[in-house]
PDB file of N, CA and C in Angstrom:
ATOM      1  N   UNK A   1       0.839  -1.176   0.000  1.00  0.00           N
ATOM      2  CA  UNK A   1       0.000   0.000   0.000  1.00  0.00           C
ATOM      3  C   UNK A   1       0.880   1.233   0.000  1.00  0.00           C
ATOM      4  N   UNK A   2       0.525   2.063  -0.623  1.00  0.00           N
ATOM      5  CA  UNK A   2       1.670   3.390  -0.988  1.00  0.00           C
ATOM      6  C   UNK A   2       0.936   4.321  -0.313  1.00  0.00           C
ATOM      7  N   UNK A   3       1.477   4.908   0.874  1.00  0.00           N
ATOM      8  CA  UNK A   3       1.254   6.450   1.098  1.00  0.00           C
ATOM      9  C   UNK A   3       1.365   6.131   2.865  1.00  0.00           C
ATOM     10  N   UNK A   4       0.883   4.653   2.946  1.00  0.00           N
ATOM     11  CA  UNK A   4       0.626   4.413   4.428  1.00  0.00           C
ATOM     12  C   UNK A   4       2.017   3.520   5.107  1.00  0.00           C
ATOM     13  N   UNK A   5       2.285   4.017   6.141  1.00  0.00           N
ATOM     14  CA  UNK A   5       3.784   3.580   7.006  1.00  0.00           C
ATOM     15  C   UNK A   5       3.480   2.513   7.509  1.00  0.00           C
ATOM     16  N   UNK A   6       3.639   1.338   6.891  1.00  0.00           N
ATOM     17  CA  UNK A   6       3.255  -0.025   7.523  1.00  0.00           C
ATOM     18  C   UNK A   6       4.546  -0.278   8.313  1.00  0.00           C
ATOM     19  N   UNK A   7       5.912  -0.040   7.867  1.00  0.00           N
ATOM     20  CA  UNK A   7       6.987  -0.573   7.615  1.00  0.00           C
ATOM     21  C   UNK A   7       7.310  -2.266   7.567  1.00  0.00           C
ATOM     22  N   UNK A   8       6.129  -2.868   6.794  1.00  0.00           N
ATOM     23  CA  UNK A   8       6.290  -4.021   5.765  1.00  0.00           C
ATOM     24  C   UNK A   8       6.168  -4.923   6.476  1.00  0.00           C
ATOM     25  N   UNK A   9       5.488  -4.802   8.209  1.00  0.00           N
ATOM     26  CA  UNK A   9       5.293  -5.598   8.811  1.00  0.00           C
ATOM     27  C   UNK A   9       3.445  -6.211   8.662  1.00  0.00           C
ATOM     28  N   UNK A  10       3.633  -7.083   8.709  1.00  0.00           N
ATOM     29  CA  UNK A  10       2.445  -7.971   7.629  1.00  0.00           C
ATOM     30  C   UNK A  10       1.332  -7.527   8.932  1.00  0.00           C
ATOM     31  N   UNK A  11       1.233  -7.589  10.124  1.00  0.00           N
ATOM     32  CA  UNK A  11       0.107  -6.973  11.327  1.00  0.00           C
ATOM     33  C   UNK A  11      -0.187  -5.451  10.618  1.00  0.00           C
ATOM     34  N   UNK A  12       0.895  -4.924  10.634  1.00  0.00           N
ATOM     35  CA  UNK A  12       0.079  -3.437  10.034  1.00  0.00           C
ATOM     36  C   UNK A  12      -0.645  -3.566   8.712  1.00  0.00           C
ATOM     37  N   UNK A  13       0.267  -4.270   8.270  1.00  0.00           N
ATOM     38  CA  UNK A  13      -0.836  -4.517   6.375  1.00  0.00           C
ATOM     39  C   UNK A  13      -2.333  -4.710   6.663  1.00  0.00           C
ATOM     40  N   UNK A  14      -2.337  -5.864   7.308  1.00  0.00           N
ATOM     41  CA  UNK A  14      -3.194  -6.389   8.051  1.00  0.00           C
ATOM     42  C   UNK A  14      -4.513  -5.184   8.587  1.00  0.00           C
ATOM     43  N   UNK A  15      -3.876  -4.744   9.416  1.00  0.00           N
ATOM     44  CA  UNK A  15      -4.360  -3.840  10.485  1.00  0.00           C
ATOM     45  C   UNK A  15      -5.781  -2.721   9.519  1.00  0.00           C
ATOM     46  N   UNK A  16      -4.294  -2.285   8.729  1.00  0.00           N
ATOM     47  CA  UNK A  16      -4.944  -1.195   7.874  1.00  0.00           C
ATOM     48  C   UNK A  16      -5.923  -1.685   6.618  1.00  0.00           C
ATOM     49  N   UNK A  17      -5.821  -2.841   6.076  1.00  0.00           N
ATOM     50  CA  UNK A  17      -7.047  -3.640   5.342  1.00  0.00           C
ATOM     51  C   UNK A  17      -8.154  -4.040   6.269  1.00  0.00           C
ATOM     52  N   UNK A  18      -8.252  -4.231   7.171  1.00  0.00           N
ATOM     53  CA  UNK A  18      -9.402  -4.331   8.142  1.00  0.00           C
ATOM     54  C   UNK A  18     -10.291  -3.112   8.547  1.00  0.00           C
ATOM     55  N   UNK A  19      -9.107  -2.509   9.458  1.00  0.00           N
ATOM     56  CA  UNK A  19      -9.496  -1.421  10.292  1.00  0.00           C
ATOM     57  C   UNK A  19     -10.389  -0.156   9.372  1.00  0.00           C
ATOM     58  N   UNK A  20      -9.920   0.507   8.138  1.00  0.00           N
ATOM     59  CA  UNK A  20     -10.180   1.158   7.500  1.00  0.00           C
ATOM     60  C   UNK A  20     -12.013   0.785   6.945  1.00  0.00           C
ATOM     61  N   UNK A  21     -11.474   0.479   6.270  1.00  0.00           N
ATOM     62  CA  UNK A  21     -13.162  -0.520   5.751  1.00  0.00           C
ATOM     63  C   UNK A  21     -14.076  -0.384   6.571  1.00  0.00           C
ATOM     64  N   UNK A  22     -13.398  -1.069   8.088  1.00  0.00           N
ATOM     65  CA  UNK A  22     -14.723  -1.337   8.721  1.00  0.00           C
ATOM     66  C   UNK A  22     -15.182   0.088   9.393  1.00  0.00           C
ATOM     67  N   UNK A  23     -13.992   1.270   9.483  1.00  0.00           N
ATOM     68  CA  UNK A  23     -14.912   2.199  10.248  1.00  0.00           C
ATOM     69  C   UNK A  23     -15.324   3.449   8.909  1.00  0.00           C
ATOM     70  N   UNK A  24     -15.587   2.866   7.410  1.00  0.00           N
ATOM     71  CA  UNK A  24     -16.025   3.301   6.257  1.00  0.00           C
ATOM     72  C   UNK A  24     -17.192   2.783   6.735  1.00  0.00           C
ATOM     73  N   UNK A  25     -17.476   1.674   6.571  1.00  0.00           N
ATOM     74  CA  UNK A  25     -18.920   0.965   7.045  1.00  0.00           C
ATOM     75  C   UNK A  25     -19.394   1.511   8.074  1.00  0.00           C
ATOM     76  N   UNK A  26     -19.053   1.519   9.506  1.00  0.00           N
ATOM     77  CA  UNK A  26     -19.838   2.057  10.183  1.00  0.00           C
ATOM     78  C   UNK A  26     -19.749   3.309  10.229  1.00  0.00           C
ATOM     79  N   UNK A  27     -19.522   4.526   9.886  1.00  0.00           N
ATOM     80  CA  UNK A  27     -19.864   5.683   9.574  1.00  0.00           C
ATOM     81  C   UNK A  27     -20.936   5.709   8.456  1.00  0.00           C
ATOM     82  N   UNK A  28     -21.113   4.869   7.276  1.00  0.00           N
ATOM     83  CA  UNK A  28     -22.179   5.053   6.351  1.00  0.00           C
ATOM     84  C   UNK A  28     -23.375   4.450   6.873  1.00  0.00           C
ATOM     85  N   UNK A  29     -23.214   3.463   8.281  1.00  0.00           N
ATOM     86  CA  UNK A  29     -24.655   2.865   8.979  1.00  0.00           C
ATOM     87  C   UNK A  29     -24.937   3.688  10.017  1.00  0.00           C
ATOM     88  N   UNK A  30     -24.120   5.012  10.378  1.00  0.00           N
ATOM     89  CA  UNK A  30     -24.623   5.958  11.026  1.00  0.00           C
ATOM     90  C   UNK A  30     -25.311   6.829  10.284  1.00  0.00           C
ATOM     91  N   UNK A  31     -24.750   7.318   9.166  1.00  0.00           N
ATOM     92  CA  UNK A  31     -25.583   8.212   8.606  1.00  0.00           C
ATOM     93  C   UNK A  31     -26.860   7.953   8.120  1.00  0.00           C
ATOM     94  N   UNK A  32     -26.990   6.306   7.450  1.00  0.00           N
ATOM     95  CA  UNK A  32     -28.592   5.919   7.039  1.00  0.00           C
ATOM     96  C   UNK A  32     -28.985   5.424   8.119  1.00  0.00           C
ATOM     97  N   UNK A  33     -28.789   5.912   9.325  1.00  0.00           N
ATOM     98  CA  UNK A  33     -29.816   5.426  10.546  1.00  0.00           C
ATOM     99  C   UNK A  33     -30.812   6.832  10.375  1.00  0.00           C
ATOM    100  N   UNK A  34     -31.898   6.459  11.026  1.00  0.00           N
ATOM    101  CA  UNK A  34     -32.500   7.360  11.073  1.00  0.00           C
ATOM    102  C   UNK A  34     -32.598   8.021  12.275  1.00  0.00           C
ATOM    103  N   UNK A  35     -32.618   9.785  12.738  1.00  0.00           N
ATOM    104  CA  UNK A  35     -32.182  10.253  13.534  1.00  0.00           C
ATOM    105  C   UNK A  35     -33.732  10.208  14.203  1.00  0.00           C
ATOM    106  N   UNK A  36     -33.429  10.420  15.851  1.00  0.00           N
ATOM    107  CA  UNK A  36     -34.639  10.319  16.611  1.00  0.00           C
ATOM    108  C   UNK A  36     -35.038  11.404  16.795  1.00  0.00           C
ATOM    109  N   UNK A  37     -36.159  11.035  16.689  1.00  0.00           N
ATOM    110  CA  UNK A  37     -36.986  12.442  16.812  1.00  0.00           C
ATOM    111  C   UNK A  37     -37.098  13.006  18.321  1.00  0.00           C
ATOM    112  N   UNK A  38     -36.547  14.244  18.208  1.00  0.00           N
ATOM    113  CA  UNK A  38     -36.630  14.965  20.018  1.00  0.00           C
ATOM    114  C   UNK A  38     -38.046  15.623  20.060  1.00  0.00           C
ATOM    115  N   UNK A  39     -38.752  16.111  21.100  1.00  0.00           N
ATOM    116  CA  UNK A  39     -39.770  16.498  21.208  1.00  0.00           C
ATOM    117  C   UNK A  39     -38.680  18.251  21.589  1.00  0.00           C
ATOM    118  N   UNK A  40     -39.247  19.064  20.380  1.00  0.00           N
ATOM    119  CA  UNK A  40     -38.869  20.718  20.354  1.00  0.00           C
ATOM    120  C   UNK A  40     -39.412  21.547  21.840  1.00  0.00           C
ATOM    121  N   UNK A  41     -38.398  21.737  22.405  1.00  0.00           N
ATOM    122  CA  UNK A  41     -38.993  22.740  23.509  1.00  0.00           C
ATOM    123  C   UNK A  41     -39.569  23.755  23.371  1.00  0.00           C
ATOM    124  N   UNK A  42     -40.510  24.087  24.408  1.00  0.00           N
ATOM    125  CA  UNK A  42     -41.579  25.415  24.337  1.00  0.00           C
ATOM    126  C   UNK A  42     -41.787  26.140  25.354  1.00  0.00           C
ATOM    127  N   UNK A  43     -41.461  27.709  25.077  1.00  0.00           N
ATOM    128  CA  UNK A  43     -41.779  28.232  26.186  1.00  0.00           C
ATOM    129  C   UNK A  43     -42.667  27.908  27.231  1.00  0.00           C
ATOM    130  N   UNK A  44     -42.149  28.179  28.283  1.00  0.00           N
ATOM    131  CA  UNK A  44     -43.507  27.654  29.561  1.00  0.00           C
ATOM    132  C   UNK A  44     -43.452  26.689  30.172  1.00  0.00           C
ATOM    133  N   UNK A  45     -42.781  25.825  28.972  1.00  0.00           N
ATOM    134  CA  UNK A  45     -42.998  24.360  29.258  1.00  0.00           C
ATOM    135  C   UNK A  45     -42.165  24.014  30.474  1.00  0.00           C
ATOM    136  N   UNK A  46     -42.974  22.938  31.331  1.00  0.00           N
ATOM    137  CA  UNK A  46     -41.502  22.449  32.247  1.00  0.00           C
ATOM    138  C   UNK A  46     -40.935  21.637  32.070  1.00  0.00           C
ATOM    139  N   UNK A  47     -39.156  21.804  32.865  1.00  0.00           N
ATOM    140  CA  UNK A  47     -38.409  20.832  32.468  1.00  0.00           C
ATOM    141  C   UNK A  47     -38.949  19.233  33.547  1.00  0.00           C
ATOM    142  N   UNK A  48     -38.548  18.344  32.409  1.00  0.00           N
ATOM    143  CA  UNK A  48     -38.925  17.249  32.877  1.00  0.00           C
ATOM    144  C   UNK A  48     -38.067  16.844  34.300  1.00  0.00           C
ATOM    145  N   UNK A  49     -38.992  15.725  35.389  1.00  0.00           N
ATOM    146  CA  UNK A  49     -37.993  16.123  36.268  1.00  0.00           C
ATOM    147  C   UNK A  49     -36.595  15.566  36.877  1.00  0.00           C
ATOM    148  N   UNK A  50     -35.841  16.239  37.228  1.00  0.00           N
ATOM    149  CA  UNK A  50     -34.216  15.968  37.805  1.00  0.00           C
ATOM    150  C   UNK A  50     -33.679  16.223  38.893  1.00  0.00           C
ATOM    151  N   UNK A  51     -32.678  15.157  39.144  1.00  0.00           N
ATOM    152  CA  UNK A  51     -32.306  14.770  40.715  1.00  0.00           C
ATOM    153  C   UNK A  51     -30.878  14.870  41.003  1.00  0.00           C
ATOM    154  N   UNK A  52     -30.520  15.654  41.063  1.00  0.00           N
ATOM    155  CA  UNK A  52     -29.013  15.759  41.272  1.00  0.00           C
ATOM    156  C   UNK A  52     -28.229  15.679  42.359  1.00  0.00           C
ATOM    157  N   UNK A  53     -26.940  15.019  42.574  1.00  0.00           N
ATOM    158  CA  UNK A  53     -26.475  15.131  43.949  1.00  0.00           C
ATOM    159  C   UNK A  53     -25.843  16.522  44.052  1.00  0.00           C
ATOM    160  N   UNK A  54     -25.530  17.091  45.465  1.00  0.00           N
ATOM    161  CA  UNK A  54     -25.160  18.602  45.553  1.00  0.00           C
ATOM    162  C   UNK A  54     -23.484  17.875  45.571  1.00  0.00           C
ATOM    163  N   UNK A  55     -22.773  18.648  45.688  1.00  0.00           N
ATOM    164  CA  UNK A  55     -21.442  18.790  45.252  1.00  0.00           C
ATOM    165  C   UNK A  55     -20.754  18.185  46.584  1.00  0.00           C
ATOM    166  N   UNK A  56     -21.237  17.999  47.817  1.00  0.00           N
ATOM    167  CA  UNK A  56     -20.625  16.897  48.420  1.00  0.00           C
ATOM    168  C   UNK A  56     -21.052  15.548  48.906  1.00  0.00           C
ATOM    169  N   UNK A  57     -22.150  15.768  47.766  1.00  0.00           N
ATOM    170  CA  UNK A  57     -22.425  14.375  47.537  1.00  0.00           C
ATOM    171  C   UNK A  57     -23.350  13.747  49.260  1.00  0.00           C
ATOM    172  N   UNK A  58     -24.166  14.609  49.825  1.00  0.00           N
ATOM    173  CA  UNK A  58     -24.643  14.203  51.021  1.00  0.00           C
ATOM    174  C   UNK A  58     -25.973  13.973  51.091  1.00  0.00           C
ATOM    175  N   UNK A  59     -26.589  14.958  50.050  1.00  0.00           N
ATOM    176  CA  UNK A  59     -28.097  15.124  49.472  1.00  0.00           C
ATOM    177  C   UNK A  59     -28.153  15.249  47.714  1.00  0.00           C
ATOM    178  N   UNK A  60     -29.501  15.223  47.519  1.00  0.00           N
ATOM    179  CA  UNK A  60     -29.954  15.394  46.304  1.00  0.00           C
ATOM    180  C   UNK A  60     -30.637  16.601  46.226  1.00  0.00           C
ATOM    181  N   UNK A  61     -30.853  17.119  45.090  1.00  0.00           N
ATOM    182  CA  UNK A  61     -31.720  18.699  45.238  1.00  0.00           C
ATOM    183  C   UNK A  61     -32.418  18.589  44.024  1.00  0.00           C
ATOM    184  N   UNK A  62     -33.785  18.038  43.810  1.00  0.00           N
ATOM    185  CA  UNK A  62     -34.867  18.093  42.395  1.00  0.00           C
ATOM    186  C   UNK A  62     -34.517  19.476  42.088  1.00  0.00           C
ATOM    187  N   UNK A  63     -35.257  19.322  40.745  1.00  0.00           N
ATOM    188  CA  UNK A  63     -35.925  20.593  39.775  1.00  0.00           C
ATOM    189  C   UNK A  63     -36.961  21.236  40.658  1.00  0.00           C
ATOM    190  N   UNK A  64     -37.748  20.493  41.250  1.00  0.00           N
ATOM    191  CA  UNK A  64     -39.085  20.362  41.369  1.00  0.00           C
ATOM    192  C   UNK A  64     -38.870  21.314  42.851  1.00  0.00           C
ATOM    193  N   UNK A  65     -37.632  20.934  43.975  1.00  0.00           N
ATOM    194  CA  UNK A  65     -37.878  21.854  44.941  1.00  0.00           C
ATOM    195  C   UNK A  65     -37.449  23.372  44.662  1.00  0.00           C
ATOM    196  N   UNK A  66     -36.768  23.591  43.490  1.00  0.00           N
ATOM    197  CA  UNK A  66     -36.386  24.837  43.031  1.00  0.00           C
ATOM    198  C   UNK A  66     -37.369  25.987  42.488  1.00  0.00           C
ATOM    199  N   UNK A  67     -38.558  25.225  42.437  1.00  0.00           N
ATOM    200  CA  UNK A  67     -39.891  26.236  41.768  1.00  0.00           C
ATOM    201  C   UNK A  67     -39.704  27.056  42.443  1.00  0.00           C
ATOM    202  N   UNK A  68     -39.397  28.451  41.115  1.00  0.00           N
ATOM    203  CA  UNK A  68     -40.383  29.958  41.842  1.00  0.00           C
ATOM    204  C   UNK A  68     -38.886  30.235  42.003  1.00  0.00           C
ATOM    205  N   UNK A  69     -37.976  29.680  41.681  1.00  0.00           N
ATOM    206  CA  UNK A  69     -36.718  30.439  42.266  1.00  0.00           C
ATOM    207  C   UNK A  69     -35.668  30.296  40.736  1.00  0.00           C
ATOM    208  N   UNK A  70     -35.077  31.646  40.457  1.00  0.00           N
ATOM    209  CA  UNK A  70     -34.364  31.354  39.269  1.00  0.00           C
ATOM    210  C   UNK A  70     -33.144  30.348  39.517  1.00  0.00           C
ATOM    211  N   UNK A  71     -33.493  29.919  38.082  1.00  0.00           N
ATOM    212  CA  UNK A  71     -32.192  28.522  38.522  1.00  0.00           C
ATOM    213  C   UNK A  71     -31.701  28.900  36.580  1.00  0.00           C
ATOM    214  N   UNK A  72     -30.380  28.557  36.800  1.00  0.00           N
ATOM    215  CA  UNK A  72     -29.310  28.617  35.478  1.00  0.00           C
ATOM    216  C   UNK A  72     -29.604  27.221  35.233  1.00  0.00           C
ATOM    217  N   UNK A  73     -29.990  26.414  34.331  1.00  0.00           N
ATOM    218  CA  UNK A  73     -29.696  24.784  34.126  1.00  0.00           C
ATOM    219  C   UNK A  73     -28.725  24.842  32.054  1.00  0.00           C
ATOM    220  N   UNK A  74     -27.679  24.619  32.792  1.00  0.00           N
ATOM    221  CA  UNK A  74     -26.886  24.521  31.591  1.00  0.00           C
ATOM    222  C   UNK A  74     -27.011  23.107  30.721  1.00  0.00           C
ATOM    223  N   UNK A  75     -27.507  22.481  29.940  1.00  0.00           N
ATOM    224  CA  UNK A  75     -26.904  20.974  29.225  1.00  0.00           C
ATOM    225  C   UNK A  75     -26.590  20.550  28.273  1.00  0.00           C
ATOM    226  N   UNK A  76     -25.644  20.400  27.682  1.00  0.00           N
ATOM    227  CA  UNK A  76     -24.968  19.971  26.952  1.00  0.00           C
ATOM    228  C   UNK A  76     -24.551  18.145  26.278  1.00  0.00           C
ATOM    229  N   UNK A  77     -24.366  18.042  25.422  1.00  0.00           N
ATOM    230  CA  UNK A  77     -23.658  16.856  25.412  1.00  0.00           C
ATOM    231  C   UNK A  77     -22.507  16.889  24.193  1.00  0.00           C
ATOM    232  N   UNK A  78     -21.426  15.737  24.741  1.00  0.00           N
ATOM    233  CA  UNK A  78     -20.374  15.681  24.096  1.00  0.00           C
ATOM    234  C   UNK A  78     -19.749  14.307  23.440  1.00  0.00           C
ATOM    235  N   UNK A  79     -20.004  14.175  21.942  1.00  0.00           N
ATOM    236  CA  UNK A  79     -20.239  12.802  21.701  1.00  0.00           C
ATOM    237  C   UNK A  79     -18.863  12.854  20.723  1.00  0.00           C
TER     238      UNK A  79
END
């Protein structure tokens, strides 16, 4: 194979005829998956509810006891 640094050891030949392909394939069975449908948020609406431990970990503090009081809820995800 020309361009790729096997250095002619037959595991890398190997490696790179496998490895390649297969994550060609699964990137093209991600894309024809079909994406799930989220339900679009709406003003007003409430957040569904959540239980978090506080930061030393001794209690939990809901959504739900926070009513009526401004709360920041940041969320993110990182895939």
């Amino acid at each position: 194979m020309r361009g790729i640094a096997t250095s002619g050891c037959p595991y890398h030949v190997a490696m790179h005829s496998v490895v390649i392909p297969a994550a060609v394939v699964l990137v093209l069975i991600g894309l024809a998956a079909p994406a799930a449908e989220a339900a679009e948020p709406r003003v007003g609406e409430l957040h569904p509810e959540l239980r978090l431990p506080t930061l030393d970990g001794t209690q939990t503090i809901s959504l739900r006891s926070l009513r009526g009081k401004r709360v920041l809820l940041l969320q993110f995800a990182s895939w």
